[in-house]
Structure formats: structure tokens, C-alpha cells
N, C-alpha and C. Protein backbone atom coordinates (compact mmCIF):
# COMPACT_ATOMS: atom_id res chain seq x y z
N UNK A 1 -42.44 -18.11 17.88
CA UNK A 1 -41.44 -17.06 17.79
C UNK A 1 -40.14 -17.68 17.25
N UNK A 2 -39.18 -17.07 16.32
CA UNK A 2 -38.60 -17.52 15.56
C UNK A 2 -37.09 -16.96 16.80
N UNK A 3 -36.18 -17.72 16.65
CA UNK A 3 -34.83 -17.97 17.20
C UNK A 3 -33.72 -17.54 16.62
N UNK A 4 -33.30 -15.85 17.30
CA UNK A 4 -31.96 -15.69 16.39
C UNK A 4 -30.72 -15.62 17.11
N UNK A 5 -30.02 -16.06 16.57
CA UNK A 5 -28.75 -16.58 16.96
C UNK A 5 -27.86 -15.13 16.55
N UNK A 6 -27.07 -14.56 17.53
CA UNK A 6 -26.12 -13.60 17.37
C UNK A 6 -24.89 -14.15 17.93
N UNK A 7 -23.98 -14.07 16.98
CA UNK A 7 -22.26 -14.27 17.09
C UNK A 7 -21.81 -13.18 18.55
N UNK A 8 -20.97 -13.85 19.52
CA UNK A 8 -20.35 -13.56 20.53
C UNK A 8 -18.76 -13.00 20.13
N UNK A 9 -18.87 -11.86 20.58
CA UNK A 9 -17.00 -11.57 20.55
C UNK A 9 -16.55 -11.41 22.07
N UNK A 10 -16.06 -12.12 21.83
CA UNK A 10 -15.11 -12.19 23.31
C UNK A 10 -13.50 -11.54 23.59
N UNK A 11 -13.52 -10.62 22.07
CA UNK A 11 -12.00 -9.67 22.11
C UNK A 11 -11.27 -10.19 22.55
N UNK A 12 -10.40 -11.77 21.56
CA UNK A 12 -9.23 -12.20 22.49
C UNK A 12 -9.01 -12.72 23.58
N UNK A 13 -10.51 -12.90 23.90
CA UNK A 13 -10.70 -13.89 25.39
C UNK A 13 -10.35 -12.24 26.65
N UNK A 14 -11.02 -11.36 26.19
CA UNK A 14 -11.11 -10.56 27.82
C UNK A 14 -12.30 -10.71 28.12
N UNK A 15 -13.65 -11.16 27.67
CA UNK A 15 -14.65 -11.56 28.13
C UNK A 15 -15.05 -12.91 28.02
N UNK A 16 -15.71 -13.04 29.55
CA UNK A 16 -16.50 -14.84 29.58
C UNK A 16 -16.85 -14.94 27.77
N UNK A 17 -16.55 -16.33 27.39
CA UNK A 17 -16.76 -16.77 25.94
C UNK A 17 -18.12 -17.71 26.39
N UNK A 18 -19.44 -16.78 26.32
CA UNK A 18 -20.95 -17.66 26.61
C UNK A 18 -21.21 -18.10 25.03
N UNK A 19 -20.61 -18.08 24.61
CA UNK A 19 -20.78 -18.82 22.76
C UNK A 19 -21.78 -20.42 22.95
N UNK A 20 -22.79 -20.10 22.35
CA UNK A 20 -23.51 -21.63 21.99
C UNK A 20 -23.59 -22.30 21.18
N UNK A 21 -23.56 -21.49 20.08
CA UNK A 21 -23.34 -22.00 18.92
C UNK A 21 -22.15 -21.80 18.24
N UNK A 22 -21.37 -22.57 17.22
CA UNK A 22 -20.47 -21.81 16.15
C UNK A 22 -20.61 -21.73 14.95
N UNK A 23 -20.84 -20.41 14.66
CA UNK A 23 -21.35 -19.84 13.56
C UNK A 23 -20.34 -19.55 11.93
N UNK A 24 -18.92 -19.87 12.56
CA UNK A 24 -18.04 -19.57 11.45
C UNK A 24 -18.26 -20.84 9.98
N UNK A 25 -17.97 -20.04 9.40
CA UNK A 25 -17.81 -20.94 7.88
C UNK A 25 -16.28 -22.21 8.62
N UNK A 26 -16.69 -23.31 7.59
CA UNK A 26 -15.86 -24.15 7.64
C UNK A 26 -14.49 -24.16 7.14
N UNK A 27 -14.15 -23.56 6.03
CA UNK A 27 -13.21 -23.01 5.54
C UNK A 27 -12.78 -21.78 5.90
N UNK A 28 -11.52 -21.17 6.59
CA UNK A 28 -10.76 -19.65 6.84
C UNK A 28 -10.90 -19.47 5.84
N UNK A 29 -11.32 -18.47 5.42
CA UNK A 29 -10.86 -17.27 4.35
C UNK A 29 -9.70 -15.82 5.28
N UNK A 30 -9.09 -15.15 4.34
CA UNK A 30 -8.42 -13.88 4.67
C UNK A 30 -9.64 -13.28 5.55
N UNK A 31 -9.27 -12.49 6.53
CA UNK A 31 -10.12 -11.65 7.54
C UNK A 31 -10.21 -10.55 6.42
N UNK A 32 -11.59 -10.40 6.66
CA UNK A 32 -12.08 -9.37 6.58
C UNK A 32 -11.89 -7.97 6.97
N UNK A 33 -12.14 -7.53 8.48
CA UNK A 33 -11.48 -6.78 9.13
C UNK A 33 -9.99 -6.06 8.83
N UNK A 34 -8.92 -6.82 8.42
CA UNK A 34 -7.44 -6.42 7.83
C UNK A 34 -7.15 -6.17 6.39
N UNK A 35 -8.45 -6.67 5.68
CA UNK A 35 -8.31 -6.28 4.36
C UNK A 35 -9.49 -4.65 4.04
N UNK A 36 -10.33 -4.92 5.50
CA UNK A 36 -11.40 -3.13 5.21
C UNK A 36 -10.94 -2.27 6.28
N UNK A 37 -11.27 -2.69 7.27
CA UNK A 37 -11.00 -1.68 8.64
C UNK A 37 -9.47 -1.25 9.49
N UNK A 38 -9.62 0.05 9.71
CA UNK A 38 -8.67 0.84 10.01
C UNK A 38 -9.76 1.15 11.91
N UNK A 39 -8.70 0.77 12.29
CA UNK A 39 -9.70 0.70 14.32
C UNK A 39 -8.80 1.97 14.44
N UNK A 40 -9.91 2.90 15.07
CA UNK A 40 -9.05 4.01 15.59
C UNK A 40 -9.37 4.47 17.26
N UNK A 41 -8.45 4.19 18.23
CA UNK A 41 -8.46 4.54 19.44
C UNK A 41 -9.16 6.12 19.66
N UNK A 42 -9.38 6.34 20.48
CA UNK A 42 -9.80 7.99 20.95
C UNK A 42 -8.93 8.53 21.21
N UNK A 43 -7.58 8.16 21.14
CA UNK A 43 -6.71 9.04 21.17
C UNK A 43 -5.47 9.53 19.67
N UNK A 44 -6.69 8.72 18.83
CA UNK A 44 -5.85 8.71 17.65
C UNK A 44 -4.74 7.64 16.93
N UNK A 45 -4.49 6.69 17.78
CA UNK A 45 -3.87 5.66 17.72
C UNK A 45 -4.44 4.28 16.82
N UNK A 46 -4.13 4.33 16.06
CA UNK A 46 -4.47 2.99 15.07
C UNK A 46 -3.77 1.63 15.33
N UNK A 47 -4.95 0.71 15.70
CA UNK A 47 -4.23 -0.81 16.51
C UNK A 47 -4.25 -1.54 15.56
N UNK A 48 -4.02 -2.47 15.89
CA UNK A 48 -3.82 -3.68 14.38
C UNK A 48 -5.55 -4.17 14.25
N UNK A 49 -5.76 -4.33 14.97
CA UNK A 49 -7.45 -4.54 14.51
C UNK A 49 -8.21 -4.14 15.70
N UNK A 50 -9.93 -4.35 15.12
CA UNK A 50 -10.93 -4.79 16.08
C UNK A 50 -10.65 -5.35 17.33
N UNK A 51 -10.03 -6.10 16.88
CA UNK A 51 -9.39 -6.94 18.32
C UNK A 51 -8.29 -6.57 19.05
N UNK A 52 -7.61 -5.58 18.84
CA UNK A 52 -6.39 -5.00 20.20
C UNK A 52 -7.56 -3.97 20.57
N UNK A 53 -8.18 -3.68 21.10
CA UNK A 53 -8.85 -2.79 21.91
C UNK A 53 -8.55 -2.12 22.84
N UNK A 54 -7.41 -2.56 23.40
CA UNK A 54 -5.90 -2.08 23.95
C UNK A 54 -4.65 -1.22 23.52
N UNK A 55 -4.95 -1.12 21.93
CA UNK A 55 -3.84 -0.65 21.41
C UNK A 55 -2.38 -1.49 21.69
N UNK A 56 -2.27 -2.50 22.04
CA UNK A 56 -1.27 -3.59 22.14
C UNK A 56 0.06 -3.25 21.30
N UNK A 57 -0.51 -3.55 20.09
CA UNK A 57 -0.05 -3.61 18.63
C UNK A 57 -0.68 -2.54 17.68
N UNK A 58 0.09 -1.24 17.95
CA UNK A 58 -0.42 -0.17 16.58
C UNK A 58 0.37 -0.42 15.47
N UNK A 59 -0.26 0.29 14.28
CA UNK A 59 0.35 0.71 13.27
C UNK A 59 0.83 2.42 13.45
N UNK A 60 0.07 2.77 14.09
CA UNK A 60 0.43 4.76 14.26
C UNK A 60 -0.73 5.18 14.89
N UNK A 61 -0.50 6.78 14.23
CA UNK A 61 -1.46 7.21 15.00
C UNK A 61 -1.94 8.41 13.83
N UNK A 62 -3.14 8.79 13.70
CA UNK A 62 -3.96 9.31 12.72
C UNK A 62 -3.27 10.92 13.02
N UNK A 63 -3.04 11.62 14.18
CA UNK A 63 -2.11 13.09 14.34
C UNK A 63 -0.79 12.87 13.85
N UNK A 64 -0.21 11.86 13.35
CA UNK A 64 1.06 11.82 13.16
C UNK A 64 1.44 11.81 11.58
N UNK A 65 0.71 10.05 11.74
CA UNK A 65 0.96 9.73 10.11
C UNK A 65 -0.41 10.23 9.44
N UNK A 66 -0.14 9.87 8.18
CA UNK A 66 -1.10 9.96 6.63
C UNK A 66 -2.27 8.76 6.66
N UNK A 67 -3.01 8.32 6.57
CA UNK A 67 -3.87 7.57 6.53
C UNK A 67 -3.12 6.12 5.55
N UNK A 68 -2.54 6.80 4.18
CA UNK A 68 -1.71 6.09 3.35
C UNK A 68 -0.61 5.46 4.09
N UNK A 69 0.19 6.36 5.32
CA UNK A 69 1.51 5.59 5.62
C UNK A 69 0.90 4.37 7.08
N UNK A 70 0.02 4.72 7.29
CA UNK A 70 -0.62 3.84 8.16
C UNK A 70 -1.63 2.44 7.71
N UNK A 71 -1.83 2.75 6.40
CA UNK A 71 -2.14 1.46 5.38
C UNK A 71 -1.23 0.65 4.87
N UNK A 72 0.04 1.73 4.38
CA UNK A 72 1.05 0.63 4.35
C UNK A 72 1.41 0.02 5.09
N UNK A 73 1.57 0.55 6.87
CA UNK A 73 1.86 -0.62 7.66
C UNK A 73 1.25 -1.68 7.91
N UNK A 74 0.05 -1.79 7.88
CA UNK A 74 -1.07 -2.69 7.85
C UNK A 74 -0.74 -3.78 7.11
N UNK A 75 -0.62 -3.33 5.85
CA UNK A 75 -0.59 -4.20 4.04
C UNK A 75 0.30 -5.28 4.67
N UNK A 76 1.48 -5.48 5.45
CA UNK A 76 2.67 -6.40 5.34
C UNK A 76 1.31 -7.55 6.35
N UNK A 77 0.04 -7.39 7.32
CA UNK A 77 -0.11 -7.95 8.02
C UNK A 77 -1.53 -8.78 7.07
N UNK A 78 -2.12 -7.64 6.48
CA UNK A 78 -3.04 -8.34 5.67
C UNK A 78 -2.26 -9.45 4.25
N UNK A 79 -0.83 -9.02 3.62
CA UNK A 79 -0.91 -10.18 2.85
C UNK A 79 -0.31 -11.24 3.31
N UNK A 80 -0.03 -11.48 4.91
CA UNK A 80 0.38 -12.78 5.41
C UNK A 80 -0.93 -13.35 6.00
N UNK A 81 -1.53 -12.44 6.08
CA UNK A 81 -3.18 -13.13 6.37
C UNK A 81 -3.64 -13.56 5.14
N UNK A 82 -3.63 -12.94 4.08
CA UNK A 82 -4.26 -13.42 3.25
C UNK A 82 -3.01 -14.36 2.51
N UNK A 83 -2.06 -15.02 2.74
CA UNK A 83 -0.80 -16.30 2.48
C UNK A 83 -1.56 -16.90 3.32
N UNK A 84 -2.41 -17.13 4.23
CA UNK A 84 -2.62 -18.05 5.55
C UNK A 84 -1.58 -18.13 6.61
N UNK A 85 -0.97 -17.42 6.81
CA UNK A 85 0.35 -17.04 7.66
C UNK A 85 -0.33 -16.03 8.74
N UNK A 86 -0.59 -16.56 10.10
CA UNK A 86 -1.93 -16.35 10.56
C UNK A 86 -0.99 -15.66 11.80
N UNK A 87 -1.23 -14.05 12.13
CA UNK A 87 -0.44 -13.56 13.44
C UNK A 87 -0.40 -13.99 14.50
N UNK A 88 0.96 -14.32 15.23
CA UNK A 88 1.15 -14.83 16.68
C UNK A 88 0.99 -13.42 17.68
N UNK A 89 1.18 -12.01 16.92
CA UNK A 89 0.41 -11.41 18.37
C UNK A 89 0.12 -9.91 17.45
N UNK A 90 -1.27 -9.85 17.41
CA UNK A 90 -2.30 -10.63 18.50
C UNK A 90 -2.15 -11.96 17.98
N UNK A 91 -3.27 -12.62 18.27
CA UNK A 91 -3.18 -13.96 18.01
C UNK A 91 -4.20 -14.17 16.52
N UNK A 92 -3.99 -13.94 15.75
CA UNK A 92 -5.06 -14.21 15.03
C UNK A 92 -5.87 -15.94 14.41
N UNK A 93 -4.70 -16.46 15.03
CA UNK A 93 -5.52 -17.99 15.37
C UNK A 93 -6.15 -18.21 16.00
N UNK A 94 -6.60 -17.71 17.11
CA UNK A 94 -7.86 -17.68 18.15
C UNK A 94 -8.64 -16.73 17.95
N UNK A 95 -8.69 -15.75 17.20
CA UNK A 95 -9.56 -15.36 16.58
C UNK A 95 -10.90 -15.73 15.77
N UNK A 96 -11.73 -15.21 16.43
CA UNK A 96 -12.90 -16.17 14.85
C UNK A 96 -14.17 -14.80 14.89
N UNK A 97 -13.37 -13.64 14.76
CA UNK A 97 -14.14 -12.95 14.03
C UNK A 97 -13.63 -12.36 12.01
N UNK A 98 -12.55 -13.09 12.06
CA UNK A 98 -12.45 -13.17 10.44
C UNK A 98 -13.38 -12.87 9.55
N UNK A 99 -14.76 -13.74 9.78
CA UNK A 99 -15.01 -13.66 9.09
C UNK A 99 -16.71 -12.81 8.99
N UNK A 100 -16.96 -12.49 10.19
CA UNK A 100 -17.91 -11.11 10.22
C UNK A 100 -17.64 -9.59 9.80
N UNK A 101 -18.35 -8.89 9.57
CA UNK A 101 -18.53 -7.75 8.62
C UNK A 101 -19.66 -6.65 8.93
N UNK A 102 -19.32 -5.32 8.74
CA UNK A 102 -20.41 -4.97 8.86
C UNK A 102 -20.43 -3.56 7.91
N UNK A 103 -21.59 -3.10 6.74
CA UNK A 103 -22.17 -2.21 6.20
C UNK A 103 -22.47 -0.97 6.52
């Protein structure tokens, strides 16, 4: 029987990190996540990523703003991510879902 290895998210460290392996590329690239995905709370509230699951850090909220004025707020966070100018909150240096994706 063949052995598959699935990547652990531990959202920022609110869950035990049972990680066995590390699966990230050796080189950071720009996250993924800040250059595609828009996270939207159930209450309409747009957080800075995947990872505030808390809503910590929004950009808005989908009843308020435009989809557009809530991308622009985003844009100032994705091109310091993509400078390598990596966010102190959330933390996106302890982060290491950068670089997963999904279709």
C-alpha cells in the first residue's frame, strides 16, 4: 500500500502542529492565497486571508463594499508579499501555507 502524505494547517498555530513531514518548496515564492483568494466570513466580512479565521484583520465586508474596493485593499498586502516584505500581523512568516492551492 502506497503512503500519502497530506500537508497539516495548523491556522497560525490554533491547532496542535502534528506535522511529520515538511512539504514546502525550498525557495518562498509570493503566496498564493493573497494573489487568488478573497476568505469570506458568514457574516460577510472579508479577512486578510485563509489564515485569520477570526476575522482579526479584515479588508471589509462584501454588504458594504464592491468586491473591487475590497481588492484594492488587499493589493497594498499582496505587493509587499510579493517585494518579500512578509506581514507582521497576521504573521505571514510563520505561515507555510504560501504555497498550497486549490482548483
Amino acid at each position: 500500500m502506497p503512503i500519502i502524505l497530506q500537508k497539516q494547517d495548523t491556522y497560525l498555530g490554533r491547532i496542535e502542529d502534528r506535522t511529520y513531514s515538511d512539504l514546502s518548496p525550498i525557495k518562498r515564492i509570493p503566496c498564493w492565497h493573497l494573489q487568488r483568494d478573497m476568505y469570506v466570513l458568514s457574516d460577510g466580512t472579508v479577512s486578510f486571508c485563509k489564515q485569520d479565521v477570526d476575522g482579526e484583520h479584515v479588508h471589509g465586508n462584501i454588504a458594504v463594499s464592491s468586491p473591487a474596493e475590497i481588492l484594492e485593499k488587499q493589493k497594498a498586502a499582496f505587493l509587499s508579499d510579493y517585494a518579500g516584505k512578509l506581514c507582521p500581523s497576521p504573521d505571514c512568516a510563520s505561515c507555510d501555507e504560501w504555497y498550497t492551492f486549490n482548483f
